[in-house]
Protein backbone atom coordinates (compact mmCIF):
# COMPACT_ATOMS: atom_id res chain seq x y z
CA UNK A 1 0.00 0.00 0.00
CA UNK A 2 3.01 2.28 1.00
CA UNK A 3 5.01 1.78 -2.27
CA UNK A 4 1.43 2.46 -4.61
CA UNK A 5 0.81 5.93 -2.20
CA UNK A 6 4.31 7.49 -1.68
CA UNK A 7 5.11 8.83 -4.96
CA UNK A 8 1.54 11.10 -4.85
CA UNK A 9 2.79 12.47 -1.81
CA UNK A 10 2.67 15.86 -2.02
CA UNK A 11 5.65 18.06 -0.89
CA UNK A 12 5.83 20.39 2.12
CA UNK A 13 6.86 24.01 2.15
CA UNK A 14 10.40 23.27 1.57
CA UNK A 15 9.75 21.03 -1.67
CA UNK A 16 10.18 17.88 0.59
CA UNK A 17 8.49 15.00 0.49
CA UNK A 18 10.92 12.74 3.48
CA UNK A 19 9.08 13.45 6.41
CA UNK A 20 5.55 13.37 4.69
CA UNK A 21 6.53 9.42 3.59
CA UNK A 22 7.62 8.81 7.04
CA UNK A 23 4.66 10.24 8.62
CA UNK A 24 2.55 7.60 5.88
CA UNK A 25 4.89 4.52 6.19
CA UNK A 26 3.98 4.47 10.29
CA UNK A 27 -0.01 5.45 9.54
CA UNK A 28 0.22 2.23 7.17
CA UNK A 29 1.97 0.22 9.66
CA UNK A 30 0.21 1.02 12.48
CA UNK A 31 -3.40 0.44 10.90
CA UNK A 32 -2.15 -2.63 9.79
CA UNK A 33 -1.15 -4.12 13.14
CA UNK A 34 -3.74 -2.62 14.67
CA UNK A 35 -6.40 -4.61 12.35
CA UNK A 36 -4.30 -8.08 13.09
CA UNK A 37 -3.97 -7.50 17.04
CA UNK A 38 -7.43 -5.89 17.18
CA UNK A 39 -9.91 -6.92 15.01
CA UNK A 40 -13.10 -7.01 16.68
CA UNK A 41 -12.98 -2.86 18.10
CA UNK A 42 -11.47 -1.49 14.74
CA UNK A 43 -14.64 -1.22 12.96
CA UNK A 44 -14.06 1.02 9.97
CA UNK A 45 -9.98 0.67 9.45
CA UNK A 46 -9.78 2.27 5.25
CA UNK A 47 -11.45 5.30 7.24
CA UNK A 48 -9.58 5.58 10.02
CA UNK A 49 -6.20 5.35 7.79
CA UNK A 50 -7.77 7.66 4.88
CA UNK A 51 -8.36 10.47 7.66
CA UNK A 52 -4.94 10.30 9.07
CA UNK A 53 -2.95 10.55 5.62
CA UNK A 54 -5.49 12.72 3.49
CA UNK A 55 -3.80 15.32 4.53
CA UNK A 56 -0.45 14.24 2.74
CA UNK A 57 -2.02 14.04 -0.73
CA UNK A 58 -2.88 16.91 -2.85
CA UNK A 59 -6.87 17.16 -3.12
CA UNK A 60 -6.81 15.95 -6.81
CA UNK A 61 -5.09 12.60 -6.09
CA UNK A 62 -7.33 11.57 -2.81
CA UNK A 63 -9.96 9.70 -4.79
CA UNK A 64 -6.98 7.58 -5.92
CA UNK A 65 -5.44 7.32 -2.35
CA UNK A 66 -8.66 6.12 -1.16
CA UNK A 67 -9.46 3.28 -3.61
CA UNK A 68 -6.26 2.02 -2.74
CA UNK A 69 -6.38 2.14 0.97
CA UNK A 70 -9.84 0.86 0.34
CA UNK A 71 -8.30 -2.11 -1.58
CA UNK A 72 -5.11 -3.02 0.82
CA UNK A 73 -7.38 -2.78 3.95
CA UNK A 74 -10.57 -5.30 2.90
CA UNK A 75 -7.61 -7.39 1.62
CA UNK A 76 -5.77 -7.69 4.76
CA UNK A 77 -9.29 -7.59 6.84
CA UNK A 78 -9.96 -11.28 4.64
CA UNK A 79 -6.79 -12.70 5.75
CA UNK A 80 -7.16 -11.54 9.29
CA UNK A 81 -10.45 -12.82 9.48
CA UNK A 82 -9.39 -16.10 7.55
CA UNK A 83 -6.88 -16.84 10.06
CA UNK A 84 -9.30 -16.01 13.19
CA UNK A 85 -11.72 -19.02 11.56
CA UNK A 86 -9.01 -21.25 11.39
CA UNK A 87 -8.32 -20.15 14.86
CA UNK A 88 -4.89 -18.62 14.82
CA UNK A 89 -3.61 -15.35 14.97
CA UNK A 90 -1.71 -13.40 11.97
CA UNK A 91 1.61 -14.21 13.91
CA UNK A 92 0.51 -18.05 14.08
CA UNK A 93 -0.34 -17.99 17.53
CA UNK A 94 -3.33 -19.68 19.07
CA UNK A 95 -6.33 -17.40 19.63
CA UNK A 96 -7.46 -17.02 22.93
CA UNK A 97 -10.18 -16.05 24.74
CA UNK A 98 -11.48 -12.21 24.89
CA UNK A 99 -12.98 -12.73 28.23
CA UNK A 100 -11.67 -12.20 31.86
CA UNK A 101 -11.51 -14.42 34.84
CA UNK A 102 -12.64 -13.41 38.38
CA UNK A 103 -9.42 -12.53 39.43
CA UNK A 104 -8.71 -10.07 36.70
CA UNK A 105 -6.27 -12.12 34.04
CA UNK A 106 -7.15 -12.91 30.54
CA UNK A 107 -8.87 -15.91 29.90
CA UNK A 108 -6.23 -18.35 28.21
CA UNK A 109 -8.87 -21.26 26.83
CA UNK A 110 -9.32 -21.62 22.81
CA UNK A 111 -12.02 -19.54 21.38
CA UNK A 112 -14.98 -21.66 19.99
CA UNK A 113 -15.00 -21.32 16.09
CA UNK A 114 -17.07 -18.73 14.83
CA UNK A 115 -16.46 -16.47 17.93
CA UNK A 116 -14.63 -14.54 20.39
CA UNK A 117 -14.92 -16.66 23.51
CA UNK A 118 -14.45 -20.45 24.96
CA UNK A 119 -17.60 -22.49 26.25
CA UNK A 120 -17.09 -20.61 29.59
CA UNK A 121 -17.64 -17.54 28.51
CA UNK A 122 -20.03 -17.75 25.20
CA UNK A 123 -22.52 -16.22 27.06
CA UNK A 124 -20.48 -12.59 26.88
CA UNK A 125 -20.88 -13.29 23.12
CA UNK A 126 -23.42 -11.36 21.44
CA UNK A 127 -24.54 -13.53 18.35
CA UNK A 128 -24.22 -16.27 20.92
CA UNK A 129 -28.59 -15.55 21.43
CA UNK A 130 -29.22 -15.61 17.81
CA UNK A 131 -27.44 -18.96 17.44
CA UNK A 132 -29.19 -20.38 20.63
CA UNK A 133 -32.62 -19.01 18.87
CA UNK A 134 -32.27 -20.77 15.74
């Protein structure tokens, strides 16, 4: 995604574009990792990117900067969500449960497939009624 955006950059009062790529590279990065570590509360991640480099692209090129964020981000969304089913994380990790125990720690049991929590806690879940219903 980086490499198709950095050459629209547009340059800063000096006629520099280094610090504008930087400030993109990280954005990228970090809404990246965020989607893999955090999945479930990033709701709307080609926004959230768009809105924090839009600002690095001259006004006729954003439509363009868009569509490609647009692109990048559902793509890595399927993957993310292709390794949840299969019940790993993007680093190959098991997934674990996004519940809490009494004392405070994170639950460490395997999710059941299909959702966010083990048979302890699938009653947090909240498609866990609608599947009991049908």
């Amino acid at each position: 995604m980086y490499r198709e955006l950095c050459d629209d950059v547009a340059p800063d009062r000096r006629g520099s574009t280094v610090a504008s790529r930087q400030r993109l590279l990280r954005a990228c990065e970090a809404s990246v990792n965020r989607l893999a570590s955090d999945r479930h509360y990033f709701a709307h991640p080609t926004r959230t990117l768009f809105n924090d480099v839009r600002v690095l692209f001259p006004l006729s090129r954003q439509l363009r900067v868009h569509q490609v964020i647009e692109r990048h981000m559902t793509l890595a969304a399927s993957l993310v969500d292709r390794y949840a089913e299969q019940g790993m994380s993007c680093d190959g990790t098991p997934l674990c449960c996004n519940a809490t125990t009494r004392k405070g720690g994170a639950c460490q049991r395997t999710p059941v497939p299909g959702s966010l929590y083990c048979p302890s806690h699938q009653h947090l879940d909240d498609d866990f009624e609608v599947v009991a219903a049908a």
